[in-house]
C-alpha atoms as a PDB file:
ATOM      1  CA  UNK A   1      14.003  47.557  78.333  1.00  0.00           C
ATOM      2  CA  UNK A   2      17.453  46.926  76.902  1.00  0.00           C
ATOM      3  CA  UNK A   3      18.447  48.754  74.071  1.00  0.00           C
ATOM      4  CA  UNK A   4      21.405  46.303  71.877  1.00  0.00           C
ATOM      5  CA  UNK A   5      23.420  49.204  69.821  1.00  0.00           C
ATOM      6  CA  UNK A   6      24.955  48.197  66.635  1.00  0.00           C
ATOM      7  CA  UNK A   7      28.413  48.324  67.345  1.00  0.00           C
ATOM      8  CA  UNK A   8      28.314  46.844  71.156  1.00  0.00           C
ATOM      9  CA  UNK A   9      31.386  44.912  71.967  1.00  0.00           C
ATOM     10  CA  UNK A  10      33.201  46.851  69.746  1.00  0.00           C
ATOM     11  CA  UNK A  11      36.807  48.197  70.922  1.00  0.00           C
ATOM     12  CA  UNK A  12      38.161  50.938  69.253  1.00  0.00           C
ATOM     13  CA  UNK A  13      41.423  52.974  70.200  1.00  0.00           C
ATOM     14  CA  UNK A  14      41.829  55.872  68.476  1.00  0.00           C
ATOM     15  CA  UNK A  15      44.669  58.662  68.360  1.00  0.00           C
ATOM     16  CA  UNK A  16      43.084  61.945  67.086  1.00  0.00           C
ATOM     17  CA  UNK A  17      43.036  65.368  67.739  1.00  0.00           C
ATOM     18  CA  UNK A  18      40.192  68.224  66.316  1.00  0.00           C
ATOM     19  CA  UNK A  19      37.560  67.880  63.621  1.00  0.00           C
ATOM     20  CA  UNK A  20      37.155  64.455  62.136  1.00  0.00           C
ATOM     21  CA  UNK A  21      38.685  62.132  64.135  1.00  0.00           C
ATOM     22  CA  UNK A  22      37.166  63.106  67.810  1.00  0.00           C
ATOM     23  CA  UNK A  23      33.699  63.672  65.308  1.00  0.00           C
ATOM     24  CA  UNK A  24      33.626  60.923  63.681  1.00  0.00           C
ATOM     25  CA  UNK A  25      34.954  57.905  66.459  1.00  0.00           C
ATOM     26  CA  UNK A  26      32.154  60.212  68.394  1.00  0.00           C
ATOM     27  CA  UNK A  27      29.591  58.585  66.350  1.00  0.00           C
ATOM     28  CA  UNK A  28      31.594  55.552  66.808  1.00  0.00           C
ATOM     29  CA  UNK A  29      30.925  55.574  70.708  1.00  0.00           C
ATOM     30  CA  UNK A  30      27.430  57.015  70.067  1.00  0.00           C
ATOM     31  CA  UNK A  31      26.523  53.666  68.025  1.00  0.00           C
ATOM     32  CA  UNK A  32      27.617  51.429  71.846  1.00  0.00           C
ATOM     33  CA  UNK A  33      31.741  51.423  70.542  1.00  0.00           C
ATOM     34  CA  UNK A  34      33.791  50.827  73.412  1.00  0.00           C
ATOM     35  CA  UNK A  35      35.895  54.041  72.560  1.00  0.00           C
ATOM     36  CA  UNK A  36      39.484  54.385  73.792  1.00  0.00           C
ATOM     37  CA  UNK A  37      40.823  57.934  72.973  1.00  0.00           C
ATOM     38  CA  UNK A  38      44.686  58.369  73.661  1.00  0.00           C
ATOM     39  CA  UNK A  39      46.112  61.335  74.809  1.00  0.00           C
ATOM     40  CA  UNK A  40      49.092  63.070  74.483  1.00  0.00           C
ATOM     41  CA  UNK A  41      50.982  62.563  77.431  1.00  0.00           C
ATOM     42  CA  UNK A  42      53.717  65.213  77.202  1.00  0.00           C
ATOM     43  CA  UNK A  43      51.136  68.046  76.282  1.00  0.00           C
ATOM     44  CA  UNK A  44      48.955  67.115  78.796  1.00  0.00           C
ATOM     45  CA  UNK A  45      46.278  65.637  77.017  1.00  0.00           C
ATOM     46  CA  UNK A  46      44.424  66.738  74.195  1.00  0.00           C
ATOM     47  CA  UNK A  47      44.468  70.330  73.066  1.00  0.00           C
ATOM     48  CA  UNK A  48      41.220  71.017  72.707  1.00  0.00           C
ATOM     49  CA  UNK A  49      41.247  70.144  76.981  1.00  0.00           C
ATOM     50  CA  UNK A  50      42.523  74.212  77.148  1.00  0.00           C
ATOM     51  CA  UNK A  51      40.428  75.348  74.311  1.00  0.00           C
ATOM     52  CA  UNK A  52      37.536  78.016  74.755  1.00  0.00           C
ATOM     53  CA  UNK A  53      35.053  79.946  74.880  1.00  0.00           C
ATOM     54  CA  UNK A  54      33.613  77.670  77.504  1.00  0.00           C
ATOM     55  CA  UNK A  55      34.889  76.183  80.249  1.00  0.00           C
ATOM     56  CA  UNK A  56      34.020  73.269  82.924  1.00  0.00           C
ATOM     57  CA  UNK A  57      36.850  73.421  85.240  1.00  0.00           C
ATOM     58  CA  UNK A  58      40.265  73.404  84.932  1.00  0.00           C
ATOM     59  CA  UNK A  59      41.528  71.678  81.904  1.00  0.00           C
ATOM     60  CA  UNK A  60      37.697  70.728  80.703  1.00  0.00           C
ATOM     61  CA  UNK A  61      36.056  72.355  78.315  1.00  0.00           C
ATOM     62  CA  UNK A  62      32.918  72.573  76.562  1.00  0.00           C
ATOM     63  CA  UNK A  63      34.321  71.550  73.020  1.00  0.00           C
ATOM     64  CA  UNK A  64      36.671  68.798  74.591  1.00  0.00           C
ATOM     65  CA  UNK A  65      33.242  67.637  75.778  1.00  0.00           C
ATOM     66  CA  UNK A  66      30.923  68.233  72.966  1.00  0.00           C
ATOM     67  CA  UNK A  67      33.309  65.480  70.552  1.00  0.00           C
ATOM     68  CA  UNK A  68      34.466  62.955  73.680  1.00  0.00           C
ATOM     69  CA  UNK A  69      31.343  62.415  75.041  1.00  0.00           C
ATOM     70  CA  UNK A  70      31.393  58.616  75.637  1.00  0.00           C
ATOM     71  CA  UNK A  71      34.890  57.972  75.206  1.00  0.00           C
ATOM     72  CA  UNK A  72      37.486  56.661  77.847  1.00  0.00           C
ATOM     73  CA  UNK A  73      40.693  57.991  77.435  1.00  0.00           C
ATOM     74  CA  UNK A  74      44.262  57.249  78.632  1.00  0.00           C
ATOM     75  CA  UNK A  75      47.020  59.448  78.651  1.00  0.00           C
ATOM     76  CA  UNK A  76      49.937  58.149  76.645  1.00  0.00           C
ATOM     77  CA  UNK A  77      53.639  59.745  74.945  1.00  0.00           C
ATOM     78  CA  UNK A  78      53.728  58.046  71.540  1.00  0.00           C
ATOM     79  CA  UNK A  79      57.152  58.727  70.727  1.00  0.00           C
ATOM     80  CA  UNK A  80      58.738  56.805  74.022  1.00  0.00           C
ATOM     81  CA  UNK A  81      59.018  53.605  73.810  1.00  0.00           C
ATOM     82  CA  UNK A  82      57.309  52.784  76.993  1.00  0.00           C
ATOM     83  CA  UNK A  83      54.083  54.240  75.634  1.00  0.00           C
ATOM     84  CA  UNK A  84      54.647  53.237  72.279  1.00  0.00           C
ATOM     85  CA  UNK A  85      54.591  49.630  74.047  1.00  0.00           C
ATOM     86  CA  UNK A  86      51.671  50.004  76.380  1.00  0.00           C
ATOM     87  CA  UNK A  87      49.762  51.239  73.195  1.00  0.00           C
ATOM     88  CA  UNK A  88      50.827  47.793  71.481  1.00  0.00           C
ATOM     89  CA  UNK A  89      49.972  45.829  74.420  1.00  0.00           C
ATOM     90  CA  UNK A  90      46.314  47.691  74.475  1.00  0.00           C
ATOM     91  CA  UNK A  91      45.997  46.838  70.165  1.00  0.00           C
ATOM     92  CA  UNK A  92      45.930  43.600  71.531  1.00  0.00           C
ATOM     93  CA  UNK A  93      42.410  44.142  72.912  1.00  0.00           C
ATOM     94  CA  UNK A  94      40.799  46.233  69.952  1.00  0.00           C
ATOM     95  CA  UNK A  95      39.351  45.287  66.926  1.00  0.00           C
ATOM     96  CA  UNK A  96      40.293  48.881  65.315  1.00  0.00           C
ATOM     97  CA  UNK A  97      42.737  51.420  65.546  1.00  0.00           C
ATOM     98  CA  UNK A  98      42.451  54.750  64.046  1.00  0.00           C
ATOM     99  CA  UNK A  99      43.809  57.888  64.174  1.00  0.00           C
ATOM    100  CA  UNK A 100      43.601  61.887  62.056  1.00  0.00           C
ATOM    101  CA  UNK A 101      47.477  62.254  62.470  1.00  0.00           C
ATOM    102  CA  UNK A 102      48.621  64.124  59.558  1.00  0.00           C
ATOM    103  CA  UNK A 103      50.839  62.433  57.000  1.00  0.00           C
ATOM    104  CA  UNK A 104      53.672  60.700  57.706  1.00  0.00           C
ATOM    105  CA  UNK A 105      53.116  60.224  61.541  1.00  0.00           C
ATOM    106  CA  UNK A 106      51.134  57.239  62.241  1.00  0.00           C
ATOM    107  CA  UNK A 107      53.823  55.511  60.812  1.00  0.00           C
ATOM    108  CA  UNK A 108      56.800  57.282  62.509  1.00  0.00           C
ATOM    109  CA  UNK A 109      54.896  56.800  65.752  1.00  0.00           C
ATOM    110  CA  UNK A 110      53.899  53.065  64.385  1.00  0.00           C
ATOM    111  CA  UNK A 111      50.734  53.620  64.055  1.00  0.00           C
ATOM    112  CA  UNK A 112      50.789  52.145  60.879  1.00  0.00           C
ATOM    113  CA  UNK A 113      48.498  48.579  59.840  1.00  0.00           C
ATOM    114  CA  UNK A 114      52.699  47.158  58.625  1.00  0.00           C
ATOM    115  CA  UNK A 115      53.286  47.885  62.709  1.00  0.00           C
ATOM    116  CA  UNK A 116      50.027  46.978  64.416  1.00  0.00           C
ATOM    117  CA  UNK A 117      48.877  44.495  61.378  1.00  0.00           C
ATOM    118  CA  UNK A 118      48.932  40.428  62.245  1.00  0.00           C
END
């Protein structure tokens, strides 16, 4: 028996980092999103990668885990402009983009719906 989850075909790509965003683009995934998480490429990924108590192997852990599960993700630096342009070029294929950057960044990064926006 096939199971058709609400939000199947569904592309997201999402820049986040702890609480909310990873939480809530979790439920995202959980609901059949196609759920692209970008990574920090110059601090090798996402923070929570190195963050304990529990560990699954070398830069794994249990709470990287616990709000990725279900999520692709691709390793990107945001603030050179050959990743800023592989991120554009990979808009192209989502129908949202989201991210739990604090203030002002989404748009110095161009992150922002007056970048990415038709």
């Amino acid at each position: 028996m096939s199971l058709d989850l609400p939000l199947a075909g569904i592309r997201v790509l999402t820049v986040e980092n702890f609480g909310a965003g990873p939480f809530g683009s979790m439920y995202l995934a959980d609901l059949g999103a196609e759920v692209v998480k970008i990574e920090s490429r110059t601090q090798g990924g996402d923070a929570t990668r190195s963050m304990g108590p529990c560990f699954l192997g070398p830069h794994d852990s249990h709470f990287f885990q616990t709000f990725n599960l279900n999520k692709k993700s691709v390793a990107l630096d945001l603030k050179h402009p050959d990743g800023r342009a592989a991120f554009h070029r990979l808009t192209r294929t989502a129908d949202v983009v989201m991210n739990n950057l604090r203030g002002d960044q989404p748009g110095k990064l161009g992150l922002d719906y007056a970048t990415l926006g038709p």
